[in-house]
Every structure is written in C-alpha cells, then in structure tokens.
C-alpha atoms as a PDB file:
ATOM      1  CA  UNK A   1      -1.610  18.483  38.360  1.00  0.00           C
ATOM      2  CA  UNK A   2       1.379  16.791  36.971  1.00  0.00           C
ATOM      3  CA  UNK A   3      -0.478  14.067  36.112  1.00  0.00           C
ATOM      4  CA  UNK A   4      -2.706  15.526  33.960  1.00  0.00           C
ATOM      5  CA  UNK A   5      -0.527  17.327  31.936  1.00  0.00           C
ATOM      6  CA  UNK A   6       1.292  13.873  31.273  1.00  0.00           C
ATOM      7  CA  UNK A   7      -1.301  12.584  30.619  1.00  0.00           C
ATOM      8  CA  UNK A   8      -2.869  15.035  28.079  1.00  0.00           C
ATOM      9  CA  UNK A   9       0.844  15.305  26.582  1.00  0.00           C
ATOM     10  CA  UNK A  10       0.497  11.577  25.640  1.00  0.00           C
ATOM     11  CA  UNK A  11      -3.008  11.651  24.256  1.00  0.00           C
ATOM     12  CA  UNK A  12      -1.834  14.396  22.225  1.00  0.00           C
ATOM     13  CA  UNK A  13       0.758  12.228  20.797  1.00  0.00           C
ATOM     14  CA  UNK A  14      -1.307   9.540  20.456  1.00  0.00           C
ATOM     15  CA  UNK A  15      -3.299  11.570  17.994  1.00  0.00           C
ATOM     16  CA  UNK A  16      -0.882  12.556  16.184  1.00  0.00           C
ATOM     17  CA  UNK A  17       0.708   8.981  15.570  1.00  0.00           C
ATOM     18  CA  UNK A  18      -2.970   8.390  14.356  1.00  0.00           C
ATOM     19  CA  UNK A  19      -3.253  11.254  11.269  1.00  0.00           C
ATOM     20  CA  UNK A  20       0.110  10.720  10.170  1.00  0.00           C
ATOM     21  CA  UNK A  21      -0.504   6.435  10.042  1.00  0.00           C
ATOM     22  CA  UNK A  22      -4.109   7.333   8.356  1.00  0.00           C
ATOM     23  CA  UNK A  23      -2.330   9.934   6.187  1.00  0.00           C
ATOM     24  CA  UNK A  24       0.801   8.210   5.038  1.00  0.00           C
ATOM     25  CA  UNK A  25      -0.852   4.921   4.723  1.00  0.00           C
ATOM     26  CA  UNK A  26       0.372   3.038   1.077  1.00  0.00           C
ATOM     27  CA  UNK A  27      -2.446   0.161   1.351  1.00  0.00           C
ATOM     28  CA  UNK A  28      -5.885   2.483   1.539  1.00  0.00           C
ATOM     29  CA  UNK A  29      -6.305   0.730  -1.984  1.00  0.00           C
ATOM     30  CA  UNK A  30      -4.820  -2.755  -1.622  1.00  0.00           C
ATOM     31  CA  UNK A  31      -7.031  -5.181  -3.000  1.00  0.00           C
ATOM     32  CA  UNK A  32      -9.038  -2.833  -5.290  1.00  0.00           C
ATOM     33  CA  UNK A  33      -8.352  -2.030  -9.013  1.00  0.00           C
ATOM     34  CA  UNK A  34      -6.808   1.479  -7.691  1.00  0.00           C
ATOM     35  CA  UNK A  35      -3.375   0.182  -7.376  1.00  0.00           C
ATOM     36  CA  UNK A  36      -3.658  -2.322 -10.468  1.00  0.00           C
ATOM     37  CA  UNK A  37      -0.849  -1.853 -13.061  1.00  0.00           C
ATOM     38  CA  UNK A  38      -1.806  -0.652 -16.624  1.00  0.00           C
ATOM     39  CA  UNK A  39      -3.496  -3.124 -18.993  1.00  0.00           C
ATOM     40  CA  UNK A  40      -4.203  -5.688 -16.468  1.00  0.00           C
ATOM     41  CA  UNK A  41      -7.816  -6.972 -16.640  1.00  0.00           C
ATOM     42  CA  UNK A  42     -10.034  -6.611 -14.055  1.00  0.00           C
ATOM     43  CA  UNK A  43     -11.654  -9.445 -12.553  1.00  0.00           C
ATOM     44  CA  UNK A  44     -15.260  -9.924 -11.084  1.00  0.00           C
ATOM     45  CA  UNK A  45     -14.568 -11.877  -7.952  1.00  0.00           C
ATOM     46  CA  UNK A  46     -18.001 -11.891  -6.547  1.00  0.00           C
ATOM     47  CA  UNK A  47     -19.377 -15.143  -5.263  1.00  0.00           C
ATOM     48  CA  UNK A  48     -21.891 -15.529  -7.350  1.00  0.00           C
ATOM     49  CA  UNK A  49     -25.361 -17.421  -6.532  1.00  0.00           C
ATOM     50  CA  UNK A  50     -25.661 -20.795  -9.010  1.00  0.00           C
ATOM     51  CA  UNK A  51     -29.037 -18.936 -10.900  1.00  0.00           C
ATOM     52  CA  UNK A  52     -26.449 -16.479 -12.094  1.00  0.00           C
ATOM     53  CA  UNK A  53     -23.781 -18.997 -13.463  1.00  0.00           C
ATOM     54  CA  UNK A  54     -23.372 -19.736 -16.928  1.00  0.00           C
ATOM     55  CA  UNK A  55     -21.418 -22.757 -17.590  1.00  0.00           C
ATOM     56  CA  UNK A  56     -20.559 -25.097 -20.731  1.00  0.00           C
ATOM     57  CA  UNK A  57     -19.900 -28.566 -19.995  1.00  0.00           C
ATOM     58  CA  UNK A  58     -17.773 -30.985 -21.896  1.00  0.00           C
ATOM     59  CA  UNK A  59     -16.625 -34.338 -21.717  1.00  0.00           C
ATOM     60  CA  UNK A  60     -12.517 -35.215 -21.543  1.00  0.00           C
ATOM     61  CA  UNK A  61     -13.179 -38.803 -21.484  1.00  0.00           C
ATOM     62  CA  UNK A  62     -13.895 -42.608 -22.951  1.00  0.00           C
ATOM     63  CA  UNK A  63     -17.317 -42.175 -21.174  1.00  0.00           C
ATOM     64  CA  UNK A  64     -20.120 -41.419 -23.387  1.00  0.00           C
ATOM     65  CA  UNK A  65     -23.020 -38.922 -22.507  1.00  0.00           C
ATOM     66  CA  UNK A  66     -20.938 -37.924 -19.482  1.00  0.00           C
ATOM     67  CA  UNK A  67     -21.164 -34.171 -20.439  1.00  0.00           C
ATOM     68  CA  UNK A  68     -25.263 -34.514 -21.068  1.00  0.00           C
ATOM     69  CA  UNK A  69     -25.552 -36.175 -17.500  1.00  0.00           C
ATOM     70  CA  UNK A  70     -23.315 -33.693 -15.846  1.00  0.00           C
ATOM     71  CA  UNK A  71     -25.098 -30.766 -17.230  1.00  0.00           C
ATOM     72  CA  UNK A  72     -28.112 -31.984 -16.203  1.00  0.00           C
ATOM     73  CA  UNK A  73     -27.259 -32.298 -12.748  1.00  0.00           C
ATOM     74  CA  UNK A  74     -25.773 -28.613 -12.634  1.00  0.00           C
ATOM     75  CA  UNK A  75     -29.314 -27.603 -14.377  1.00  0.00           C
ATOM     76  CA  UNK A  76     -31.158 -29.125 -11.125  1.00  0.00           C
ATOM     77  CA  UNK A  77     -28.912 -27.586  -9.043  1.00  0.00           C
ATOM     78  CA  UNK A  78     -29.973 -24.090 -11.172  1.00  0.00           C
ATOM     79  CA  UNK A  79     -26.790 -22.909 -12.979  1.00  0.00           C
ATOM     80  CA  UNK A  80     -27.191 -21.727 -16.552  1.00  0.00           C
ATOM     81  CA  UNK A  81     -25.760 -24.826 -18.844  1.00  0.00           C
ATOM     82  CA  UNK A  82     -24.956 -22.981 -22.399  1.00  0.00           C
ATOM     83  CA  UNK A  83     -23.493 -25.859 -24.446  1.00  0.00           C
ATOM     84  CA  UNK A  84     -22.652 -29.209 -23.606  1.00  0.00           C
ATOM     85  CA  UNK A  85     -20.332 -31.473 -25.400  1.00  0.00           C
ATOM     86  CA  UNK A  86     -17.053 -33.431 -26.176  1.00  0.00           C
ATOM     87  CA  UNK A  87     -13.544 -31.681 -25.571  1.00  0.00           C
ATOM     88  CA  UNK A  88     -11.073 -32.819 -28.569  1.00  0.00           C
ATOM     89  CA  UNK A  89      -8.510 -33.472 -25.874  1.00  0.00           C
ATOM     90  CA  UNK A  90      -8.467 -35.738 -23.393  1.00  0.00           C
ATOM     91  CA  UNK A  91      -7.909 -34.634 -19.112  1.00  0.00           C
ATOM     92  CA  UNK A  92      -6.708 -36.950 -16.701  1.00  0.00           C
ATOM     93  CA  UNK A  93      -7.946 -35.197 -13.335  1.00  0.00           C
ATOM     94  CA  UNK A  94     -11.377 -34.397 -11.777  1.00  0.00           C
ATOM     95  CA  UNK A  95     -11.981 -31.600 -13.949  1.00  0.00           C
ATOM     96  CA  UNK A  96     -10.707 -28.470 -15.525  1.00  0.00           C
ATOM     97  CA  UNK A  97     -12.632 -24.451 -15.233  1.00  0.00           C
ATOM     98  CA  UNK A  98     -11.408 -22.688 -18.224  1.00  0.00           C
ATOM     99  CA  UNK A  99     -12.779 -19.061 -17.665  1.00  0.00           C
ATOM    100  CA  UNK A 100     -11.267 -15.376 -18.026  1.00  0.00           C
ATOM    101  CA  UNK A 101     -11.603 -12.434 -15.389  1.00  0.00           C
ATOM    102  CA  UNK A 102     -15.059 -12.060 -15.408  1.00  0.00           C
ATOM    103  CA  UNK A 103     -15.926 -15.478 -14.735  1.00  0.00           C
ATOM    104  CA  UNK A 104     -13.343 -15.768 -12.061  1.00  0.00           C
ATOM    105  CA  UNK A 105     -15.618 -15.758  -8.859  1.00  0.00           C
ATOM    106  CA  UNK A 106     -18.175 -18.453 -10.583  1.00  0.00           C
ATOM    107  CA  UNK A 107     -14.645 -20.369 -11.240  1.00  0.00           C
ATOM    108  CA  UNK A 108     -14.386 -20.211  -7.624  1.00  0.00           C
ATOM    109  CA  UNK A 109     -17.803 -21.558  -6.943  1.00  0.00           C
ATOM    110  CA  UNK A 110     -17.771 -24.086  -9.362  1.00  0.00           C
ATOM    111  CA  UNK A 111     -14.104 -25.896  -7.452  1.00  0.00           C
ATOM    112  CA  UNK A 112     -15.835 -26.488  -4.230  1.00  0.00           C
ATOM    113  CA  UNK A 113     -18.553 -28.596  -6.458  1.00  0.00           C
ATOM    114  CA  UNK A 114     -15.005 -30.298  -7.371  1.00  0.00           C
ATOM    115  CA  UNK A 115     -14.110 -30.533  -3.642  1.00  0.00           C
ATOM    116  CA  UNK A 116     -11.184 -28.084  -4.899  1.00  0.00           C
ATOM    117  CA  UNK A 117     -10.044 -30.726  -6.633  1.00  0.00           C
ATOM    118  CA  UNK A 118     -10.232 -28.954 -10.312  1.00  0.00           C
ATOM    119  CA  UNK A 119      -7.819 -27.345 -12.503  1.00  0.00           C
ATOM    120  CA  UNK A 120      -7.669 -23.508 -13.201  1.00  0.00           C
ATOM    121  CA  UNK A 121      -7.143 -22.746 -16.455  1.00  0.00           C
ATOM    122  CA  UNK A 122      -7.533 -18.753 -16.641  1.00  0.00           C
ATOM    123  CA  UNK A 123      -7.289 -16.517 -19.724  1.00  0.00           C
ATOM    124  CA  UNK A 124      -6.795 -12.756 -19.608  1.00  0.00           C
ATOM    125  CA  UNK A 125      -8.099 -12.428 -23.031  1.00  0.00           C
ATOM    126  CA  UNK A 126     -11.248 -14.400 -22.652  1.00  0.00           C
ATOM    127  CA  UNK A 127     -14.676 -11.581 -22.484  1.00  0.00           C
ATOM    128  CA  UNK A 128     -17.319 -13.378 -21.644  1.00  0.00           C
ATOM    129  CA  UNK A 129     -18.454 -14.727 -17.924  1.00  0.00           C
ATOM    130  CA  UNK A 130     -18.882 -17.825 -18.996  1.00  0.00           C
ATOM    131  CA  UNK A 131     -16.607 -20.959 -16.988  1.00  0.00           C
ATOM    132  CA  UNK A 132     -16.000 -24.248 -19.371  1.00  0.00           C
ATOM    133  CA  UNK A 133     -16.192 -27.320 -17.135  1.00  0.00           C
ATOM    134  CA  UNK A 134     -14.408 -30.083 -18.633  1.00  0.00           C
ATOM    135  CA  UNK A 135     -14.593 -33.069 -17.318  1.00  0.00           C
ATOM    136  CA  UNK A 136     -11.867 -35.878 -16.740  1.00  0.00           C
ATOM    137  CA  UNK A 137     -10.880 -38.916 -16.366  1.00  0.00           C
ATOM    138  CA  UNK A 138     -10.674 -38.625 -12.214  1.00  0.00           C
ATOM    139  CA  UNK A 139     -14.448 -36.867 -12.289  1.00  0.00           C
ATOM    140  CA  UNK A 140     -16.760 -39.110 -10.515  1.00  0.00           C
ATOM    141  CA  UNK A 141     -19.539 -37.125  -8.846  1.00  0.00           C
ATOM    142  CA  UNK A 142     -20.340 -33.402  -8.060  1.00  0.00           C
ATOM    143  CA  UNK A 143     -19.999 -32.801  -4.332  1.00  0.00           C
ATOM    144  CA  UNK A 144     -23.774 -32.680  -2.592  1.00  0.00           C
ATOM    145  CA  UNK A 145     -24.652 -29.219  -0.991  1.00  0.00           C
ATOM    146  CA  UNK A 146     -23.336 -29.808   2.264  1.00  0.00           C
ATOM    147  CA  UNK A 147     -19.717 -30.652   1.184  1.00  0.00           C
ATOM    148  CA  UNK A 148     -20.116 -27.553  -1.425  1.00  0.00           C
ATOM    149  CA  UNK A 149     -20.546 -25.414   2.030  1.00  0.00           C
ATOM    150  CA  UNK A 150     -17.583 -27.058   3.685  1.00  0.00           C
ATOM    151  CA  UNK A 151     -15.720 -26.900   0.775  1.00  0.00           C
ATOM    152  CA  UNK A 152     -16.516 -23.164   0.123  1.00  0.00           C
ATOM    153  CA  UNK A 153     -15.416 -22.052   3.848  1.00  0.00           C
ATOM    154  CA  UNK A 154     -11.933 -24.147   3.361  1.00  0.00           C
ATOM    155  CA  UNK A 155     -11.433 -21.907   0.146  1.00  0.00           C
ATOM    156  CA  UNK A 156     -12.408 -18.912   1.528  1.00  0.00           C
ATOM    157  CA  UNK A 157     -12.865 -15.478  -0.368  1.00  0.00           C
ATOM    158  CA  UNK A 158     -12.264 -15.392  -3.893  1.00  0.00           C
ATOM    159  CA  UNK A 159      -9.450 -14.073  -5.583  1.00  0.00           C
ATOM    160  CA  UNK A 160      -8.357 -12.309  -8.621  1.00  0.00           C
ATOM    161  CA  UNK A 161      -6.385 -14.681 -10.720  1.00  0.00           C
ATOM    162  CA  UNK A 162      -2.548 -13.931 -11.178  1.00  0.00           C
ATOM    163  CA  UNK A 163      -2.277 -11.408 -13.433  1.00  0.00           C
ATOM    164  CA  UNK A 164      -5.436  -9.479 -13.117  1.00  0.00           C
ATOM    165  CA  UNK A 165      -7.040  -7.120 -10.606  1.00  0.00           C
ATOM    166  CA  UNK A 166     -10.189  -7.428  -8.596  1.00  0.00           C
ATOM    167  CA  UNK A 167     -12.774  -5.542  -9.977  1.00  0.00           C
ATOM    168  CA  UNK A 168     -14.421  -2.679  -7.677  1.00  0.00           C
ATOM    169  CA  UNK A 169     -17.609  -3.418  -6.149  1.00  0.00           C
ATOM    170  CA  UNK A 170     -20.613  -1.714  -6.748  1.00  0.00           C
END
C-alpha cells in the first residue's frame, strides 16, 4: 500500500513540474516575430522553389556577356531573371546576393548555387523580394543540382538576417 501512495505522490509531482515548465516557459515564441524588438523588419525565410525566385544578374568583371550567360543558365534552371547587366564596381569573390528581408530565404537558395561560397550583402530598407546576383571575379560556374542538394543540407534552415525577425508562417 505504501508503494502506491509513493508512487502516486511522485506522479503528482511530476505533473506539477510539467504546468509550471509549460506555464513559465520564456521561449513559447523564440524564433517567431512575437518576441522581435520594435521597428525591426520582418523577414520571409521560406525556402523558396526556383519558379518563385526573382533575381537580377550583373556582371563585376573584365568578362564580357558574363551576366547574359549567367542569366540564362538560372532561366533554364526556372528562376525569374528581371534585369541583367554590368555592376559599376568591380567584386573579387564568387559572387555577391544583395537582397533585403523579404528576399532573405531565396538569398539562401541562391548560396548553395554558389557552393556557399557568396557574399551577403543584406539591407533592412530594401522592399522588394528581389536578390541581385553579382558576379565576380572568383565566379566560374553555378553548382549542378546535385551539389545544390548537398550544399543546401550543409546550410541547413534559413535564417533571418542580423537585425531582422523571421516572419510568421502562414
């Protein structure tokens, strides 16, 4: 009989260790825009599919018609190329994604077409979803689809740049 009451006596406490930690917990909203200070921007970090990426491509190097053959590849592989074109400046890695929050998780897709490899260059203030791709001097070829895969699994989830917030899903 003794042993049931200690034992009932300790599921009871059990319990009640259990609605005070769900009660009291502080990170029910970690990683959502609930706990995101005031004025930060919220970004989209869904992976996106490439049919739903819209990307500009320009050219950061001596090579001519880079940016035309570039685009052209990311149009067979079905991403939505805007504009293509020179950059006035010249980059000296693989490549750089210029986008703003809610282009960060087609940022993310677009690096492992980089092998990871490419420079972030986020801006808060930026509205559209729209990633620049500029190309460098280090760019040689876009990874094929099976190191895209490999390279998406060693990046693992996206993230909302520094500074910003995931946005909630829907």
């Amino acid at each position: 009989m003794r042993a049931l009451v200690v034992v009932g006596l300790l599921a009871v406490v059990a319990l009640v260790f259990v609605v005070v930690a769900l009660v009291k917990d502080t990170q029910g909203k970690a990683g959502t825009a609930g706990g995101c200070p005031d004025g930060w921007p919220l970004a989209d970090v869904r992976l996106r599919e490439t049919k739903d990426v819209k990307i500009n491509v320009y050219n950061a190097t001596n090579q001519p018609g880079l940016a035309g053959n570039v685009a052209d590849d990311f149009r067979n592989r079905k991403f939505q190329v805007k504009k293509e074109g020179n950059a006035p400046k010249r980059v000296d890695g693989v490549a750089v994604l210029r986008f703003g929050p809610r282009g960060a998780g087609s940022a993310h897709l677009l690096r492992a077409y980089f092998l990871n490899n490419a420079d972030r260059d986020y801006d808060p203030k930026r509205k559209d979803d729209t990633v620049d791709v500029v190309l460098g001097n280090g760019f040689q070829q876009l990874a094929t689809t099976t190191e895209v895969n490999q390279s998406l699994g060693d990046l693992g989830a996206p993230t909302a740049p520094e500074g910003s917030c995931p946005m909630p899903v829907k």
